[in-house]
PDB file of N, CA and C in Angstrom:
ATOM      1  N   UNK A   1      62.351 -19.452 -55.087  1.00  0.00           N
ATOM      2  CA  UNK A   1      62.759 -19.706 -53.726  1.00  0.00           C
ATOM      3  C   UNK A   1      61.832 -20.744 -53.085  1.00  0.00           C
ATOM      4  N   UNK A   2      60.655 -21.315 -53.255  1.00  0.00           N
ATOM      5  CA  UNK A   2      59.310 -21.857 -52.936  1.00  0.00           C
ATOM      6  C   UNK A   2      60.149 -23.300 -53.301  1.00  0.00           C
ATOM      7  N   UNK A   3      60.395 -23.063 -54.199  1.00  0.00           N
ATOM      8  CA  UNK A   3      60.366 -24.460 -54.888  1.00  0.00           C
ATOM      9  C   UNK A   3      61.457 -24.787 -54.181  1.00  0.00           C
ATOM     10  N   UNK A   4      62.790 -24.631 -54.306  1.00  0.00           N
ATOM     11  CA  UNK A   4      63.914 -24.888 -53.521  1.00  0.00           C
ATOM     12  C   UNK A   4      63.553 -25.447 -52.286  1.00  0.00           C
ATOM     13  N   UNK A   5      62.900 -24.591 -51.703  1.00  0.00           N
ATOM     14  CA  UNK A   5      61.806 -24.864 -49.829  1.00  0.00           C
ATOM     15  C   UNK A   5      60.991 -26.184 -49.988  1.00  0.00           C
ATOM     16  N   UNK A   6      60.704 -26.136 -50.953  1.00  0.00           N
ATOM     17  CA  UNK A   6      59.850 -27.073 -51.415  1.00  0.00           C
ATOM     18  C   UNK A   6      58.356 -26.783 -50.134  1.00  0.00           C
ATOM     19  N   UNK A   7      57.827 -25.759 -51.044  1.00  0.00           N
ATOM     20  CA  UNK A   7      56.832 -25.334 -50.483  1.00  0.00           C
ATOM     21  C   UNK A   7      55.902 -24.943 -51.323  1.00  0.00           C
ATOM     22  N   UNK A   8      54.700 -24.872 -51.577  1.00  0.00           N
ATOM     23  CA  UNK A   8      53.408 -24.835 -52.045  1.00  0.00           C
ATOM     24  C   UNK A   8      53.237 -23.466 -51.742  1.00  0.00           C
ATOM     25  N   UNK A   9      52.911 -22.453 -53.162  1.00  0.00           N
ATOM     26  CA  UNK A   9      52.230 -21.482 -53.203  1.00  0.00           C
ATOM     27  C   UNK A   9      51.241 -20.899 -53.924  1.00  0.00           C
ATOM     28  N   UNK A  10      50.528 -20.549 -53.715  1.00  0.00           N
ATOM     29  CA  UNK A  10      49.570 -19.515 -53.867  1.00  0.00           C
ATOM     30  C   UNK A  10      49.375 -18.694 -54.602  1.00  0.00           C
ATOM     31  N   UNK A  11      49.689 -18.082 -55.906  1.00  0.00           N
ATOM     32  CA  UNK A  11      49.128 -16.765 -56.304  1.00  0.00           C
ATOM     33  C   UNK A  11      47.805 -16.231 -56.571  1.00  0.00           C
ATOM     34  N   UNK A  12      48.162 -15.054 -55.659  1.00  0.00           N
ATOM     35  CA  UNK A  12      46.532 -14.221 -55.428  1.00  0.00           C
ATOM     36  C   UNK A  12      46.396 -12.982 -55.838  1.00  0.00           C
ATOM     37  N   UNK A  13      44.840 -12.981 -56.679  1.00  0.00           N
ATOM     38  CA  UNK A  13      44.518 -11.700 -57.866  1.00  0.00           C
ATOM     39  C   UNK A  13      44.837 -11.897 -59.054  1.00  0.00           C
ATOM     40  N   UNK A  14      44.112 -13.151 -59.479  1.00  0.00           N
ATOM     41  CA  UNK A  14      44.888 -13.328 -60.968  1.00  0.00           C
ATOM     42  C   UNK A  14      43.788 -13.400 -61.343  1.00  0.00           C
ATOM     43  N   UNK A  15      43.892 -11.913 -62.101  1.00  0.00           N
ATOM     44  CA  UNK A  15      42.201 -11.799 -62.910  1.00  0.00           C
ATOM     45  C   UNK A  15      42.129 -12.206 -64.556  1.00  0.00           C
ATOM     46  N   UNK A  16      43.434 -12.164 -65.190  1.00  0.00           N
ATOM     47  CA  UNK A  16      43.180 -12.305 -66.588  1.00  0.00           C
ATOM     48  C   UNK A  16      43.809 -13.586 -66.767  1.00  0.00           C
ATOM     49  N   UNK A  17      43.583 -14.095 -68.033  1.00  0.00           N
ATOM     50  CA  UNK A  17      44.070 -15.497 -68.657  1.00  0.00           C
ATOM     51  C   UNK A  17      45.807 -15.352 -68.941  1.00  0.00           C
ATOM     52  N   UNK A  18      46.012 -13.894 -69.207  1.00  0.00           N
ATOM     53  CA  UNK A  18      47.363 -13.650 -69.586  1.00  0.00           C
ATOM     54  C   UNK A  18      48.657 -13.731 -67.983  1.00  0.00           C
ATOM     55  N   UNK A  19      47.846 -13.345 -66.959  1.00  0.00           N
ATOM     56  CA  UNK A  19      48.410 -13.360 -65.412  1.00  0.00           C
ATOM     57  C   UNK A  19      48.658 -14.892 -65.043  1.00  0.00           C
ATOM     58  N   UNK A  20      47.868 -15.545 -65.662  1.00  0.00           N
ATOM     59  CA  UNK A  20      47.681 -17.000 -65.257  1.00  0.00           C
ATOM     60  C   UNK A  20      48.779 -17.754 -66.401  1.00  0.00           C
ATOM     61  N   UNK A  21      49.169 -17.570 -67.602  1.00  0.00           N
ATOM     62  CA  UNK A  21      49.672 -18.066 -68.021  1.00  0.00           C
ATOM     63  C   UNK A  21      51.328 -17.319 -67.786  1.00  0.00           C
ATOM     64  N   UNK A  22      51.675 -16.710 -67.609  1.00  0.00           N
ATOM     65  CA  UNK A  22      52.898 -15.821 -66.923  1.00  0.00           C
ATOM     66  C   UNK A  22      53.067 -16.921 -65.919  1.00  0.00           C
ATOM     67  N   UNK A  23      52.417 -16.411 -64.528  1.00  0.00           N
ATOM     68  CA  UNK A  23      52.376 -17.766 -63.564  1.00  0.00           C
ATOM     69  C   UNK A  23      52.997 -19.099 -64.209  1.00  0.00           C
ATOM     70  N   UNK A  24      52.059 -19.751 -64.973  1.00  0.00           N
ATOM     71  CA  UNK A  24      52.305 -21.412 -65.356  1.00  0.00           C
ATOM     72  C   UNK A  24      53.398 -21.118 -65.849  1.00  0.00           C
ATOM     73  N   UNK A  25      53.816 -20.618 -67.067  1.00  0.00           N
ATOM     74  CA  UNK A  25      55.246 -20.265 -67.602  1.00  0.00           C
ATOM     75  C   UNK A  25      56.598 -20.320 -66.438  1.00  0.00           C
ATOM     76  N   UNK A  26      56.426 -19.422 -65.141  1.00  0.00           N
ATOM     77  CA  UNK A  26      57.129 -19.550 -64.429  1.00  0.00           C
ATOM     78  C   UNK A  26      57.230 -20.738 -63.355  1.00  0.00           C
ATOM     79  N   UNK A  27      56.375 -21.636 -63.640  1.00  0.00           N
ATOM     80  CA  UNK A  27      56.429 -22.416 -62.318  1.00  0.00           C
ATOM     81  C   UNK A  27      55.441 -22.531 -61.339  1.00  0.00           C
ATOM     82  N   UNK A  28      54.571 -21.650 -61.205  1.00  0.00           N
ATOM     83  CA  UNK A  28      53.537 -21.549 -60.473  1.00  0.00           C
ATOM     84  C   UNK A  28      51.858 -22.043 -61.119  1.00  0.00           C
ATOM     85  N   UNK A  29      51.468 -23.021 -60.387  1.00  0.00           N
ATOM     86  CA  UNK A  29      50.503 -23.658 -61.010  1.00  0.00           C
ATOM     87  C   UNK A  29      48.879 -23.935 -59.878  1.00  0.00           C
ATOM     88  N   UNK A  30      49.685 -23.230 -58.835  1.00  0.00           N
ATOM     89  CA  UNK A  30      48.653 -22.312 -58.101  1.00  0.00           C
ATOM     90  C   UNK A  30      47.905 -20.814 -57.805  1.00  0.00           C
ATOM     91  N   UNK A  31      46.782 -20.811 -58.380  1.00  0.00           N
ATOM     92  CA  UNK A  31      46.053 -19.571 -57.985  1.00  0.00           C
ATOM     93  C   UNK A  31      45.057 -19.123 -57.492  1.00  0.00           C
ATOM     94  N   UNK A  32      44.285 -17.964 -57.969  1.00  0.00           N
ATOM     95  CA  UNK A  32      42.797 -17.649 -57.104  1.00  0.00           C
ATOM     96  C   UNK A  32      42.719 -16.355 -57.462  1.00  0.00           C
ATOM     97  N   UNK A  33      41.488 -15.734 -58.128  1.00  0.00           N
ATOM     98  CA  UNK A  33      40.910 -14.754 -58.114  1.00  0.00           C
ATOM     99  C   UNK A  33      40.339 -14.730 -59.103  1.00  0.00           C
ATOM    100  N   UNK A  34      39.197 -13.579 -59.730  1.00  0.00           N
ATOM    101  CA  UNK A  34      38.431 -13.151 -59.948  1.00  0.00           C
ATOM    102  C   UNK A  34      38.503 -13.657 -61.639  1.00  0.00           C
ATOM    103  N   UNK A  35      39.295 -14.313 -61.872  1.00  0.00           N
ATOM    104  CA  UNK A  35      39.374 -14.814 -62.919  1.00  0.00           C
ATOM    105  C   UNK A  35      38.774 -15.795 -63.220  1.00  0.00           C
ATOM    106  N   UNK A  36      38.755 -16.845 -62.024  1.00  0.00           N
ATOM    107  CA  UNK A  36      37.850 -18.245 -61.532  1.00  0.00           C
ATOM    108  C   UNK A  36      36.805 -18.243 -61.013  1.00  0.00           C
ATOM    109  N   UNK A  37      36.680 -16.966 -60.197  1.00  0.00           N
ATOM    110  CA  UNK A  37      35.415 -16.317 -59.498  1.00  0.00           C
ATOM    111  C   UNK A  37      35.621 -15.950 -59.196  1.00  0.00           C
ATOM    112  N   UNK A  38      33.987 -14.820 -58.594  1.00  0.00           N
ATOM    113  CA  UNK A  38      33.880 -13.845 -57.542  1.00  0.00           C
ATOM    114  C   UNK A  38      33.972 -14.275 -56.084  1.00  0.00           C
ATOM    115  N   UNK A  39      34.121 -13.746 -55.153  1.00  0.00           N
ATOM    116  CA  UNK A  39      34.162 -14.444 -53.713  1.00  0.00           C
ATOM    117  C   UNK A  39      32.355 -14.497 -54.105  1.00  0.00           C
ATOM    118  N   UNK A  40      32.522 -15.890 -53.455  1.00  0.00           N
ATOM    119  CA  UNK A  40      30.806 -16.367 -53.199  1.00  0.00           C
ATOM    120  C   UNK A  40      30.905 -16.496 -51.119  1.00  0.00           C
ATOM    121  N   UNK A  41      28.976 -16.727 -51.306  1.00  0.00           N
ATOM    122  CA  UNK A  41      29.128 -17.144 -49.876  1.00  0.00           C
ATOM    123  C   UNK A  41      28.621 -18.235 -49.927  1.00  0.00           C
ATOM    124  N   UNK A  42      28.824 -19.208 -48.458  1.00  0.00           N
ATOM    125  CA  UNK A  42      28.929 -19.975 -48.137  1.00  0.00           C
ATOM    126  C   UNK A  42      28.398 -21.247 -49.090  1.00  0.00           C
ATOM    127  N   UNK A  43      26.997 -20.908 -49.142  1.00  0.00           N
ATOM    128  CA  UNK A  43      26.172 -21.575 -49.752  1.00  0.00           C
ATOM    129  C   UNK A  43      25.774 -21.767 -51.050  1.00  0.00           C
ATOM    130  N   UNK A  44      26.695 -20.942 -51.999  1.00  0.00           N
ATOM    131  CA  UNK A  44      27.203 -20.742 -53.350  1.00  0.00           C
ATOM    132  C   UNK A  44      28.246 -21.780 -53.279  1.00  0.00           C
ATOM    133  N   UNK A  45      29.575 -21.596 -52.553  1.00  0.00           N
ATOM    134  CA  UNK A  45      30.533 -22.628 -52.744  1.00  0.00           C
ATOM    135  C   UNK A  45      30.501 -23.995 -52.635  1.00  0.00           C
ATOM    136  N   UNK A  46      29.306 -24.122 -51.423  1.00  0.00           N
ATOM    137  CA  UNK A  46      29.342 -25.903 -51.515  1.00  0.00           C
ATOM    138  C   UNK A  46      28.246 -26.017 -52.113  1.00  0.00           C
ATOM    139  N   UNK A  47      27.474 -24.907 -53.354  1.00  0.00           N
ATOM    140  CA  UNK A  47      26.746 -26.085 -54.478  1.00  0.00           C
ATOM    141  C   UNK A  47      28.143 -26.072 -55.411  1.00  0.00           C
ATOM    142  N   UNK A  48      28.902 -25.155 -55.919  1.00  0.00           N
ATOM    143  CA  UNK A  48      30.158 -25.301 -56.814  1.00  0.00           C
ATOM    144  C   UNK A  48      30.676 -26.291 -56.635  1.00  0.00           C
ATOM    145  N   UNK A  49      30.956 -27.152 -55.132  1.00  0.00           N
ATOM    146  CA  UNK A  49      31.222 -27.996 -54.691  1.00  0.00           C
ATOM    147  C   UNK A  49      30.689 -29.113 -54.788  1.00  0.00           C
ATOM    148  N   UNK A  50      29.451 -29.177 -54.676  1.00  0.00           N
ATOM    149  CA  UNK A  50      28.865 -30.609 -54.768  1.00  0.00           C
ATOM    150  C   UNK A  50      28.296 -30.848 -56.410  1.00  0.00           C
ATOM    151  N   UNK A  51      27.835 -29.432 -57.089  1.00  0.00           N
ATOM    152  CA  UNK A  51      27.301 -29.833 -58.278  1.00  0.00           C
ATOM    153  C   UNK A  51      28.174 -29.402 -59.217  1.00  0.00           C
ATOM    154  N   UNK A  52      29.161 -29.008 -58.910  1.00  0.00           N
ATOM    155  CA  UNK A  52      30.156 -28.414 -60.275  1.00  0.00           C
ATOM    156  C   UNK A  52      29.600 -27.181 -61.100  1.00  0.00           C
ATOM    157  N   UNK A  53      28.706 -26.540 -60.316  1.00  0.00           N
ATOM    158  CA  UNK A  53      28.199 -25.702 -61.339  1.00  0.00           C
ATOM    159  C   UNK A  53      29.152 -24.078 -61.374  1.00  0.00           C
ATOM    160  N   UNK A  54      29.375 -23.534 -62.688  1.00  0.00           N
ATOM    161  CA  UNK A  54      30.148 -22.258 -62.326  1.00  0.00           C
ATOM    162  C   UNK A  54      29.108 -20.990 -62.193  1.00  0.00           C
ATOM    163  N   UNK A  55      30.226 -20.121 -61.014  1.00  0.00           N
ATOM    164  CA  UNK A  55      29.424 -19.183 -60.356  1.00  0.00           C
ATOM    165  C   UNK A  55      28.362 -18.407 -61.223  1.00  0.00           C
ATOM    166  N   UNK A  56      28.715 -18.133 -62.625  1.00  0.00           N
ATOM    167  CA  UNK A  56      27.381 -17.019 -63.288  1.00  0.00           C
ATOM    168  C   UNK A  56      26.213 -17.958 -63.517  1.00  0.00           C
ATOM    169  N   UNK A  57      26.009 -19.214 -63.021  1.00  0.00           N
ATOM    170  CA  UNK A  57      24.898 -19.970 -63.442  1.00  0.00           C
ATOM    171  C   UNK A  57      23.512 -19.899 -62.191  1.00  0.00           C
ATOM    172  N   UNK A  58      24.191 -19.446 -60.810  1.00  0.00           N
ATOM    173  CA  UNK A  58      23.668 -19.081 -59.811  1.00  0.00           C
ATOM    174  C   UNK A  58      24.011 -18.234 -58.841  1.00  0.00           C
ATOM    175  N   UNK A  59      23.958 -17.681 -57.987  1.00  0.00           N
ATOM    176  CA  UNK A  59      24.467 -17.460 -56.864  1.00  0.00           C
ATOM    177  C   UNK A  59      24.032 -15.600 -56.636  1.00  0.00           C
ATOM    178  N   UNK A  60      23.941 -15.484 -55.096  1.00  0.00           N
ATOM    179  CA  UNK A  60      24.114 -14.486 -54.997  1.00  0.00           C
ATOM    180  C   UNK A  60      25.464 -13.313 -54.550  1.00  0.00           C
ATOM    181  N   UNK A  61      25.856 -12.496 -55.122  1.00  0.00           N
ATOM    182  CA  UNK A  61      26.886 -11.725 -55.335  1.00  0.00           C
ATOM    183  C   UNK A  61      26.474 -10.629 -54.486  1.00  0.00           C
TER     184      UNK A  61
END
């Protein structure tokens, strides 16, 4: 129905590799969760941001 709308979505809580490829299979090539990371704060995300580094290399949780 998104797509028809031609609207951009979201899927949220996609913790395993197998949830994520279901998704892509269907069409959906947007996501977020715990699969990519943990929620960080602030100052975790914009080093992810500026240095590319992934979350288990720093941060506090």
């Amino acid at each position: 129905m998104a797509d028809n709308l031609h609207l951009n979505v979201i899927a949220e809580g996609v913790e395993t590799e197998e949830q994520r490829r279901f998704l892509l299979d269907h069409g959906c090539v947007n996501y977020q969760g715990y699969l990519f990371s943990r929620p960080l704060v602030l100052e975790d995300f914009e080093a992810l941001i500026k240095y590319g580094l992934s979350p288990p290399e720093y941060g506090s949780y």
